[in-house]
PDB file of N, CA and C in Angstrom:
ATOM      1  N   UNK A   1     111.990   9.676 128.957  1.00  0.00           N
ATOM      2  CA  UNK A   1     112.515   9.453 130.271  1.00  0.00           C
ATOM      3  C   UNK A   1     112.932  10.807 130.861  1.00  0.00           C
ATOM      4  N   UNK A   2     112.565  11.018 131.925  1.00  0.00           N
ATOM      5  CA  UNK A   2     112.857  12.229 132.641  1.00  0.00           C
ATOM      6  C   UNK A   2     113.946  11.708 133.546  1.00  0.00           C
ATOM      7  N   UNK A   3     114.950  12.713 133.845  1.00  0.00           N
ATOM      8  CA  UNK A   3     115.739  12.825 134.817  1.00  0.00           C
ATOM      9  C   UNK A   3     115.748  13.396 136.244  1.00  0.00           C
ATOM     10  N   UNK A   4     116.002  12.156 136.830  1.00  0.00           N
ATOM     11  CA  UNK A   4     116.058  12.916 138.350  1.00  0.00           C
ATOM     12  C   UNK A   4     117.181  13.552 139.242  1.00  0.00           C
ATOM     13  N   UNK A   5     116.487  14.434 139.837  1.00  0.00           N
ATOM     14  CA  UNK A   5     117.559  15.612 140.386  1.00  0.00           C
ATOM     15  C   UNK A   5     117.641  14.701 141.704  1.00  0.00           C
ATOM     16  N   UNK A   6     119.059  14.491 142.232  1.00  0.00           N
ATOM     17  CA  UNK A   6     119.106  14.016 143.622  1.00  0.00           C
ATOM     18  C   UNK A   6     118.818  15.251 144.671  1.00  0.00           C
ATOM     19  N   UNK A   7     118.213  14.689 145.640  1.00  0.00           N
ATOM     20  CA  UNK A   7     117.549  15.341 146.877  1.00  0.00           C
ATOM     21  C   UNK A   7     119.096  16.380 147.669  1.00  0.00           C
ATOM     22  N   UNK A   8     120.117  15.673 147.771  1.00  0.00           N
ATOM     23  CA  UNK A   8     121.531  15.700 148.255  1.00  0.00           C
ATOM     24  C   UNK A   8     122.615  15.604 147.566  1.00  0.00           C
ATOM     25  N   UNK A   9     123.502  16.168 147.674  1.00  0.00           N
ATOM     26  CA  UNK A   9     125.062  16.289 147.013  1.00  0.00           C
ATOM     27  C   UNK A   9     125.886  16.118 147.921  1.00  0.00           C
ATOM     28  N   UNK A  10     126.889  15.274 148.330  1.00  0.00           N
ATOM     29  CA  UNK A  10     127.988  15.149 149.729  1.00  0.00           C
ATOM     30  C   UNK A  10     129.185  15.387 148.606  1.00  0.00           C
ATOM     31  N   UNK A  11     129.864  16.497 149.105  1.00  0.00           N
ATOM     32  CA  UNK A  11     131.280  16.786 148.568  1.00  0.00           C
ATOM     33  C   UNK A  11     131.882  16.949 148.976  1.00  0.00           C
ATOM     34  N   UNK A  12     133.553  17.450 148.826  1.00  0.00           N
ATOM     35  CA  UNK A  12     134.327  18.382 149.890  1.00  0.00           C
ATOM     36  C   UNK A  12     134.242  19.164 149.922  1.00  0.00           C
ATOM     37  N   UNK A  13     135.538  19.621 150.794  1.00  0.00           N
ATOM     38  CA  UNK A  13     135.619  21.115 151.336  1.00  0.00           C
ATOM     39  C   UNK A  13     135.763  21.883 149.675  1.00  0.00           C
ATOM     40  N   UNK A  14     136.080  21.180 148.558  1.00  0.00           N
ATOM     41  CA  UNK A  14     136.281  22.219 147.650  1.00  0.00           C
ATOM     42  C   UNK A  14     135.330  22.907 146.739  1.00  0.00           C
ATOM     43  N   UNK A  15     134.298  22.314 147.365  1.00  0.00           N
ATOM     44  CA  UNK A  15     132.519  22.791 146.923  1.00  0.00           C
ATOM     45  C   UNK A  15     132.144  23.334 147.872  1.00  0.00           C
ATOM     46  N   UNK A  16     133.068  24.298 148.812  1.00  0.00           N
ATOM     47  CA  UNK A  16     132.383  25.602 149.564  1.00  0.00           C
ATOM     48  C   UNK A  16     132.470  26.622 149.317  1.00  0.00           C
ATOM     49  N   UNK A  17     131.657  26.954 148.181  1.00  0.00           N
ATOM     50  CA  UNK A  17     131.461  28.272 147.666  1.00  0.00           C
ATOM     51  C   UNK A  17     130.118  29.012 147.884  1.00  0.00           C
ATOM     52  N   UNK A  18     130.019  30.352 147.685  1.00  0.00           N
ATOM     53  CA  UNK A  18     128.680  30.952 148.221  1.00  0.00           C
ATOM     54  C   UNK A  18     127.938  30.581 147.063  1.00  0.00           C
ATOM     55  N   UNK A  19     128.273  30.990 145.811  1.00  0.00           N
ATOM     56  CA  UNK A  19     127.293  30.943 144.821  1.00  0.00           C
ATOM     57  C   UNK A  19     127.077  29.390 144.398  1.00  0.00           C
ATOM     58  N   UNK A  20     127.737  28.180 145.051  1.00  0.00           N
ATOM     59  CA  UNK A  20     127.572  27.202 144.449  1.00  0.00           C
ATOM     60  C   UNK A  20     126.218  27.022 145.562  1.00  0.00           C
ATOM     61  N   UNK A  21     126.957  26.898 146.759  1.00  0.00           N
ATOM     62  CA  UNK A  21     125.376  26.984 147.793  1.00  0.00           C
ATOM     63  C   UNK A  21     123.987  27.162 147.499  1.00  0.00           C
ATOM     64  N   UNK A  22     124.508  28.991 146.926  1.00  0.00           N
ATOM     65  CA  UNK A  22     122.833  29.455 146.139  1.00  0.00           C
ATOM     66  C   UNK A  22     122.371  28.431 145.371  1.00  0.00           C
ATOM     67  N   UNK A  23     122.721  27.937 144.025  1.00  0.00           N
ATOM     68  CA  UNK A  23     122.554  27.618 142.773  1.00  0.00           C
ATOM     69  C   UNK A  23     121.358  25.951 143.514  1.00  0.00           C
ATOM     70  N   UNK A  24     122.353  25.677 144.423  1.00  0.00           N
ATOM     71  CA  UNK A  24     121.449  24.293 145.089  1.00  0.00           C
ATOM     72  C   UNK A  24     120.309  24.668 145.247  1.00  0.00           C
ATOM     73  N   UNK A  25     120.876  25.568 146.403  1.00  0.00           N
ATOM     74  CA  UNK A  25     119.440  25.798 147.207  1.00  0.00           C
ATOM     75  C   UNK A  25     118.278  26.158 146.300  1.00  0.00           C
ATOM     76  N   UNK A  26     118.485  27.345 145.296  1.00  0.00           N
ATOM     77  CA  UNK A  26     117.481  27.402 144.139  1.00  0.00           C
ATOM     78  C   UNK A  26     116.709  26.131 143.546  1.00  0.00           C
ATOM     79  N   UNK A  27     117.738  24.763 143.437  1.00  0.00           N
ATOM     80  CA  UNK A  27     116.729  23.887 142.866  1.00  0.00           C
ATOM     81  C   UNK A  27     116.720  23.071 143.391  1.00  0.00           C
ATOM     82  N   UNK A  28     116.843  22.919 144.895  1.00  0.00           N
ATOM     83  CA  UNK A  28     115.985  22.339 145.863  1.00  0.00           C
ATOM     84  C   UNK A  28     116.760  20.811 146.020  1.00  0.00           C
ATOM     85  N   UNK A  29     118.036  21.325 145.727  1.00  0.00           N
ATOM     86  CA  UNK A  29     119.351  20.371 146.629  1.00  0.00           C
ATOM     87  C   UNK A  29     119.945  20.758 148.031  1.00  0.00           C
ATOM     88  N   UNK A  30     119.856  19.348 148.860  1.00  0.00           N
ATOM     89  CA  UNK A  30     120.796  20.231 150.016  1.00  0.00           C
ATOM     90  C   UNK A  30     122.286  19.509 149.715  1.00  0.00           C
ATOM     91  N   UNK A  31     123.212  20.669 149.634  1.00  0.00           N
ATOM     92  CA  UNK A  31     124.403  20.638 149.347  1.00  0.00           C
ATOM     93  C   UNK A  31     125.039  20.163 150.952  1.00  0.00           C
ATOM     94  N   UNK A  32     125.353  19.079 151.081  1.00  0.00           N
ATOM     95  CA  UNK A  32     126.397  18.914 152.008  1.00  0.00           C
ATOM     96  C   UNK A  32     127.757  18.502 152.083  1.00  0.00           C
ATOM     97  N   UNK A  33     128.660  19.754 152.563  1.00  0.00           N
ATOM     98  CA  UNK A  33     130.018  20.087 152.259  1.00  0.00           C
ATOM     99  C   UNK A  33     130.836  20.583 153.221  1.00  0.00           C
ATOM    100  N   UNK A  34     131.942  19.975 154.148  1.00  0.00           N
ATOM    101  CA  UNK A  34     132.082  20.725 155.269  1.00  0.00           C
ATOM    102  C   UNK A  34     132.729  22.067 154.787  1.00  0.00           C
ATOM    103  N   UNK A  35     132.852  23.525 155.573  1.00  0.00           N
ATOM    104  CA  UNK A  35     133.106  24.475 155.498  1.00  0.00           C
ATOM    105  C   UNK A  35     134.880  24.612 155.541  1.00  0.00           C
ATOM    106  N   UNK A  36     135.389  25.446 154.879  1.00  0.00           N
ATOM    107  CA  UNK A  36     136.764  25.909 154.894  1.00  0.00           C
ATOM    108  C   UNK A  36     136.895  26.795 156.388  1.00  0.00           C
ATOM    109  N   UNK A  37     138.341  26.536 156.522  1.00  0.00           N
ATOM    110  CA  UNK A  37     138.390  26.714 157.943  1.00  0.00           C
ATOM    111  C   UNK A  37     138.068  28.417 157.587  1.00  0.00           C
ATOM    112  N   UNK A  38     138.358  29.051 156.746  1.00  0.00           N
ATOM    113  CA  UNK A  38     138.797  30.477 156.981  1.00  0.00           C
ATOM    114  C   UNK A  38     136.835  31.088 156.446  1.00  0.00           C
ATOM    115  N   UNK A  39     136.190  30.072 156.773  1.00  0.00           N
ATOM    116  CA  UNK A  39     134.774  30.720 156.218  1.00  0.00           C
ATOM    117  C   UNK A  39     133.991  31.286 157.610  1.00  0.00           C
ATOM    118  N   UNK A  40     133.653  32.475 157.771  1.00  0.00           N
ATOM    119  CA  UNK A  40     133.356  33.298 158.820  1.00  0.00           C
ATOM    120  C   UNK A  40     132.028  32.922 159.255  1.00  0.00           C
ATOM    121  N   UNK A  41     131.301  32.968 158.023  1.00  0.00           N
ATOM    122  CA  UNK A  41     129.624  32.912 158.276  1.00  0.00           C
ATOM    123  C   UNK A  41     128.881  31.045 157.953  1.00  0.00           C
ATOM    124  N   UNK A  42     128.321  30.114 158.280  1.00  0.00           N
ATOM    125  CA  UNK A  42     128.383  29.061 158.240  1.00  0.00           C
ATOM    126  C   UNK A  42     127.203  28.483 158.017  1.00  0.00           C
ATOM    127  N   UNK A  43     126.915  27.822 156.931  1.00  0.00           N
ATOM    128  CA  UNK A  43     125.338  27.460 156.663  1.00  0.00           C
ATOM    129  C   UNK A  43     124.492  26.192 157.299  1.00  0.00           C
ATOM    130  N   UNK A  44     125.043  25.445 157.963  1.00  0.00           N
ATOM    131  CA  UNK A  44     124.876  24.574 158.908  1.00  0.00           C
ATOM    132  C   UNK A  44     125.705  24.383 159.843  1.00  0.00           C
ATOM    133  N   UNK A  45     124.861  23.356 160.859  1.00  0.00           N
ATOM    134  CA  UNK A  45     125.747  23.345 162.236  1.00  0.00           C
ATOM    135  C   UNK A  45     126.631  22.161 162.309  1.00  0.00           C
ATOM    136  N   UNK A  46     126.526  21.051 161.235  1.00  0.00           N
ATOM    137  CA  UNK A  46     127.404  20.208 161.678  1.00  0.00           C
ATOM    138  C   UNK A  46     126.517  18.638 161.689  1.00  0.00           C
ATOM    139  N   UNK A  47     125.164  19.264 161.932  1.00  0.00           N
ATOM    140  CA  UNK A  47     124.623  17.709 161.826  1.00  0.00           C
ATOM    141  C   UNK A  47     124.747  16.592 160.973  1.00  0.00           C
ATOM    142  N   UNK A  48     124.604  17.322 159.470  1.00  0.00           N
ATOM    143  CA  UNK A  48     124.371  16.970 158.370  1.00  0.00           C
ATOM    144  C   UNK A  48     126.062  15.905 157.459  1.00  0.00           C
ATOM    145  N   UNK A  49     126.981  16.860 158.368  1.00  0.00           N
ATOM    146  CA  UNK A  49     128.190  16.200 158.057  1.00  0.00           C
ATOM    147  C   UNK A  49     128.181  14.762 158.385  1.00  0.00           C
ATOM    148  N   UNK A  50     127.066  14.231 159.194  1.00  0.00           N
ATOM    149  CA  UNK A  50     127.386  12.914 159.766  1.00  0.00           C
ATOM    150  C   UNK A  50     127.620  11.846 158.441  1.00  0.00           C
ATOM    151  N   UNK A  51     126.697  12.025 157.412  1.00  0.00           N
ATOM    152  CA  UNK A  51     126.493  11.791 156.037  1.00  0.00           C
ATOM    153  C   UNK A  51     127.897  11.796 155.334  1.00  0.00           C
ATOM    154  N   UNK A  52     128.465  12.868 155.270  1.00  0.00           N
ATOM    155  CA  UNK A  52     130.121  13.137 154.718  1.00  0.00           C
ATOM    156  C   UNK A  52     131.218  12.583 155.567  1.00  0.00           C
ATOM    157  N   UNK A  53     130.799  12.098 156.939  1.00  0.00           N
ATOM    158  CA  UNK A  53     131.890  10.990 157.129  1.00  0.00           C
ATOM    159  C   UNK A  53     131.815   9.591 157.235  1.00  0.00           C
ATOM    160  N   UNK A  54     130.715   9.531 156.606  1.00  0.00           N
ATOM    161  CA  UNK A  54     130.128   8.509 155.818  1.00  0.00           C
ATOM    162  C   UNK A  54     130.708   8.162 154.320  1.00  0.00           C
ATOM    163  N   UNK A  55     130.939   8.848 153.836  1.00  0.00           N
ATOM    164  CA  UNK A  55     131.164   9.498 152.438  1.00  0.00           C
ATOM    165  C   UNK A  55     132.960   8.379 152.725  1.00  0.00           C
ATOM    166  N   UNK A  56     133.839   8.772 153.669  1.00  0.00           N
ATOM    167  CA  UNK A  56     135.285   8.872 153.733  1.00  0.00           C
ATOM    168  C   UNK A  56     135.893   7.090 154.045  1.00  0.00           C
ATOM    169  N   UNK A  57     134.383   6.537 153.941  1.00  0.00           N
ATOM    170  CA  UNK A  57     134.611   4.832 154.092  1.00  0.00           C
ATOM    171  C   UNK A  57     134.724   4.489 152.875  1.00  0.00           C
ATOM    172  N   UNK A  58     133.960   5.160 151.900  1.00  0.00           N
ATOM    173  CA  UNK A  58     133.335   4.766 150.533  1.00  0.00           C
ATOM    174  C   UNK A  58     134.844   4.669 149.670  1.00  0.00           C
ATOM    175  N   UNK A  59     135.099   5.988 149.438  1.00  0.00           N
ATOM    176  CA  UNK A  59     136.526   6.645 149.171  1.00  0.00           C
ATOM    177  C   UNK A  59     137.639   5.905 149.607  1.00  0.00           C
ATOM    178  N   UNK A  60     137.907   5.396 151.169  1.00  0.00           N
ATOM    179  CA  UNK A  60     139.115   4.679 151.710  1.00  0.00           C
ATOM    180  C   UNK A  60     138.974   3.493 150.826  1.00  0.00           C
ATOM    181  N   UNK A  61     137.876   2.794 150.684  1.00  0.00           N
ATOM    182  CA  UNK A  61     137.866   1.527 150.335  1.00  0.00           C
ATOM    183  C   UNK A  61     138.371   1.492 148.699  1.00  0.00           C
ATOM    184  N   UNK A  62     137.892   2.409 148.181  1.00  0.00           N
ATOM    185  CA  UNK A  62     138.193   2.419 146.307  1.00  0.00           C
ATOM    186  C   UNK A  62     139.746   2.922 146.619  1.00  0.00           C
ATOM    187  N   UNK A  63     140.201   3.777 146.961  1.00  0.00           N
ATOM    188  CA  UNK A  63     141.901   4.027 147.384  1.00  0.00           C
ATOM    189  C   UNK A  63     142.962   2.256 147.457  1.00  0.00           C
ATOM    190  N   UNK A  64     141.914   1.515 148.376  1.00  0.00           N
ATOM    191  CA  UNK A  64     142.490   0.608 148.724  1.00  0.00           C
ATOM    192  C   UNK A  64     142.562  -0.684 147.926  1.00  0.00           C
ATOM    193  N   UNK A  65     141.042  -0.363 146.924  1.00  0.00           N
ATOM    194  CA  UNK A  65     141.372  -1.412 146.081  1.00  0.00           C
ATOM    195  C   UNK A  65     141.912  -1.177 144.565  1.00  0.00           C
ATOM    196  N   UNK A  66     142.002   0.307 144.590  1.00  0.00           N
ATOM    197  CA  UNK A  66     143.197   1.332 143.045  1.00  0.00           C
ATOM    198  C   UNK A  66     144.975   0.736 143.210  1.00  0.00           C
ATOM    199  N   UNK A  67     144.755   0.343 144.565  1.00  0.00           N
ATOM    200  CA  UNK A  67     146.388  -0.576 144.883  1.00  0.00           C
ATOM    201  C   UNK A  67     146.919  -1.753 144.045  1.00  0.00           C
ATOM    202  N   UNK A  68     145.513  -2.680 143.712  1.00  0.00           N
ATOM    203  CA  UNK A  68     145.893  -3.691 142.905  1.00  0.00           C
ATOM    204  C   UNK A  68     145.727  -3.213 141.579  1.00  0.00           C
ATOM    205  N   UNK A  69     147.038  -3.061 140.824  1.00  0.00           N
ATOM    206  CA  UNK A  69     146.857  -2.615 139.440  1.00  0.00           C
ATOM    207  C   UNK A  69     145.863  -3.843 138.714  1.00  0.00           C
ATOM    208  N   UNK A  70     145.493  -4.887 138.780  1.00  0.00           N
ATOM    209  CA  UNK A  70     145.093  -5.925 138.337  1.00  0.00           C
ATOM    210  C   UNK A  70     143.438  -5.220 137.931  1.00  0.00           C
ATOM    211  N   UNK A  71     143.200  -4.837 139.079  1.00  0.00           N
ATOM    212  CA  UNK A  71     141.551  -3.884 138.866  1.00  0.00           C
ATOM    213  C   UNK A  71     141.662  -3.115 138.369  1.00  0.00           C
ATOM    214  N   UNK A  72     142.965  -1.894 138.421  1.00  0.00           N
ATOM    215  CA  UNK A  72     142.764  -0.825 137.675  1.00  0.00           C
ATOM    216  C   UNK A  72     142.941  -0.994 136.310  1.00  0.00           C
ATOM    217  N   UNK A  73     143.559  -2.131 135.498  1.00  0.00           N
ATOM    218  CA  UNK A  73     143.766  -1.971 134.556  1.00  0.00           C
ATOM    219  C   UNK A  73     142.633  -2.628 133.656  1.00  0.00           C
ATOM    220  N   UNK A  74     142.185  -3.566 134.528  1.00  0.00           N
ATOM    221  CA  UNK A  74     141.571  -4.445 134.042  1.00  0.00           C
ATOM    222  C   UNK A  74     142.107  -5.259 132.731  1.00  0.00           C
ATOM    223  N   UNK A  75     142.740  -6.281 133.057  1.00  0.00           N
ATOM    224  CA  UNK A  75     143.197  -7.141 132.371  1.00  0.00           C
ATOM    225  C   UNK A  75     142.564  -8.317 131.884  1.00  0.00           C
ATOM    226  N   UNK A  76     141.574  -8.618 132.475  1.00  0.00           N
ATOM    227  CA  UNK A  76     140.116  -9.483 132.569  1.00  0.00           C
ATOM    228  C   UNK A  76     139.457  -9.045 131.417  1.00  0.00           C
ATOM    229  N   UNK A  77     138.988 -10.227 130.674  1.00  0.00           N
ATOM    230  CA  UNK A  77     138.150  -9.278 129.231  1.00  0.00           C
ATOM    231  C   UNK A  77     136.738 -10.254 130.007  1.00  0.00           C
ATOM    232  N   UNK A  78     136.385 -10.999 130.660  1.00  0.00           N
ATOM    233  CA  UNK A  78     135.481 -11.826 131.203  1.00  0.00           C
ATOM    234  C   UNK A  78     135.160 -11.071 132.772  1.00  0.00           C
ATOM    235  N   UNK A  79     133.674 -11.338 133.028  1.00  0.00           N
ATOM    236  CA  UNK A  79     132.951 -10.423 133.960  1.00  0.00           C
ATOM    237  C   UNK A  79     133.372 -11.293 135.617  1.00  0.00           C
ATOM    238  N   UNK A  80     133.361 -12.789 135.615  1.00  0.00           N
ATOM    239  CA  UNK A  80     133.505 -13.754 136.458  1.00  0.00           C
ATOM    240  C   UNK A  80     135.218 -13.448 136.750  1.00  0.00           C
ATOM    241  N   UNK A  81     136.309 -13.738 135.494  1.00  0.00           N
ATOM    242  CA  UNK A  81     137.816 -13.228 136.138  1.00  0.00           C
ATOM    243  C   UNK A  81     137.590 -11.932 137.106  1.00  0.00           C
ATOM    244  N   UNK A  82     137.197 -10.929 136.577  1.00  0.00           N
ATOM    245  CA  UNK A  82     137.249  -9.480 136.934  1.00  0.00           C
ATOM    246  C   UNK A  82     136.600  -9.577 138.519  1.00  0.00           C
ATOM    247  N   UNK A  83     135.452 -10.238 138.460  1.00  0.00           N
ATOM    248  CA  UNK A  83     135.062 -10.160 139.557  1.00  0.00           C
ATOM    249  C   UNK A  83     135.575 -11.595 141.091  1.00  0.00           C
ATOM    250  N   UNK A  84     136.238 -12.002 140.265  1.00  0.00           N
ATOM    251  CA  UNK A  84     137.029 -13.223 141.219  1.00  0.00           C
ATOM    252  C   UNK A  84     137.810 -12.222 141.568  1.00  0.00           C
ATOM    253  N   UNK A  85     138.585 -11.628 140.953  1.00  0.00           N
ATOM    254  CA  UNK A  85     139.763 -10.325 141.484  1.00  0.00           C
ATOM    255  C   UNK A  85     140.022  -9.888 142.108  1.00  0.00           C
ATOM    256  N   UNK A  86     137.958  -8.901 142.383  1.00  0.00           N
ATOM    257  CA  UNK A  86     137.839  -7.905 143.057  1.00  0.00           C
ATOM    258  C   UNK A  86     137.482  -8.853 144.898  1.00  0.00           C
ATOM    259  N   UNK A  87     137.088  -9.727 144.493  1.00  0.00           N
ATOM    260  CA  UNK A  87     136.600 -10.611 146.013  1.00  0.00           C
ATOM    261  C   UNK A  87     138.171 -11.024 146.244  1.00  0.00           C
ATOM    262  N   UNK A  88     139.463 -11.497 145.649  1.00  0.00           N
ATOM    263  CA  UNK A  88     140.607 -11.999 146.307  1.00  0.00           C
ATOM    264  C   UNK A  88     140.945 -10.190 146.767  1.00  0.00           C
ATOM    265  N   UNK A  89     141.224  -9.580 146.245  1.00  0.00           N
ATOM    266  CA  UNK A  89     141.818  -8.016 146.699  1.00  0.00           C
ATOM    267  C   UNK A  89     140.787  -7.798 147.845  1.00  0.00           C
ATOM    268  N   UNK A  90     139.694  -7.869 147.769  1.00  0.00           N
ATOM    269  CA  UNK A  90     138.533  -7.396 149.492  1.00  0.00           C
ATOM    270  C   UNK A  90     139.054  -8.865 150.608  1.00  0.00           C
ATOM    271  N   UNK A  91     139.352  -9.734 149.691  1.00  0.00           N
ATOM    272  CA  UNK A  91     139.934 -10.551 150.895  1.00  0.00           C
ATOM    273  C   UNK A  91     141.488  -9.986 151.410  1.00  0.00           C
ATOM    274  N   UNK A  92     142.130 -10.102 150.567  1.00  0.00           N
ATOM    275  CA  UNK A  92     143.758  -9.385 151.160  1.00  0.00           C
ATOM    276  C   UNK A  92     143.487  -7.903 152.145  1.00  0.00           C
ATOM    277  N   UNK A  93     142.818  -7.061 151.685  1.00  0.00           N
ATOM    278  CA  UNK A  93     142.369  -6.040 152.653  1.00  0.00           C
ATOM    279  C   UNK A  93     142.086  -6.490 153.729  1.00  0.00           C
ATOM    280  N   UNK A  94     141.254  -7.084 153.907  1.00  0.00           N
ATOM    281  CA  UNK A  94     140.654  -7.451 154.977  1.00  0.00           C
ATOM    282  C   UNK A  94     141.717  -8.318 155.910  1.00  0.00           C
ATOM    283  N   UNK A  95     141.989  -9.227 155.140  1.00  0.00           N
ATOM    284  CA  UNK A  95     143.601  -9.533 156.226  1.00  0.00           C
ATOM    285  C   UNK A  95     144.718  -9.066 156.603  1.00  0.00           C
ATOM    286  N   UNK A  96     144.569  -7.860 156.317  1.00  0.00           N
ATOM    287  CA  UNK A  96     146.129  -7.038 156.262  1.00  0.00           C
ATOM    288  C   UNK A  96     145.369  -6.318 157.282  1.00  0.00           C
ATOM    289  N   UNK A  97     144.124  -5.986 157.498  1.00  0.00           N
ATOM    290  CA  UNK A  97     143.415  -4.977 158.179  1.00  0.00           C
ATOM    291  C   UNK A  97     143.481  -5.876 160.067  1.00  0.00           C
ATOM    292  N   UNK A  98     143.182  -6.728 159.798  1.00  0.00           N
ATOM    293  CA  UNK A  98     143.272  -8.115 160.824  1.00  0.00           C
ATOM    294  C   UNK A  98     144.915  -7.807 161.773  1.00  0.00           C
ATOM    295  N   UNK A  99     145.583  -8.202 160.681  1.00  0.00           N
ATOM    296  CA  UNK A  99     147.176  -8.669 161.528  1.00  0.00           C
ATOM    297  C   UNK A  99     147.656  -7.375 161.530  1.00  0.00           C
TER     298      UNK A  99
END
């Protein structure tokens, strides 16, 4: 089995480094990462970020469901409890998000 290299990387700001940039670009990743404010010279314009605030739904939502210790701990030794869990916690979100 061979491994595949993803086409893209979406990270933060704390993967804006020059040589991490290079190392992509060498093997034919596009690194997308918004820039630190204090970075002078800038390797894209901004399009590409549309993707990385994309990225900040993904993230809000796992934040929101790390709230119910019930998931994080997983107390469920059965796949059906665990996942009844995770659908009552996306329901409470979702109503708290409502009112």
């Amino acid at each position: 089995m061979t491994e595949r290299q993803p086409d893209r990387i979406i990270a933060d700001r704390g993967y804006d480094a020059r040589h991490l940039w290079e190392v992509m670009k060498a093997r034919g990743v596009d690194l997308i990462a918004p820039h630190l404010r204090t970075r002078v010279s800038r390797y894209h314009d901004g399009r590409k970020l549309r993707r990385y605030r994309r990225r900040w739904i993904v993230e809000r939502t796992n934040a929101w469901l790390f709230s119910f210790r019930r998931l994080v701990v997983r107390y469920e030794r059965k796949l059906e409890n665990f996942r009844a869990f995770l659908h009552l916690a996306c329901c409470l979100i979702a109503l708290r998000k409502i009112a």
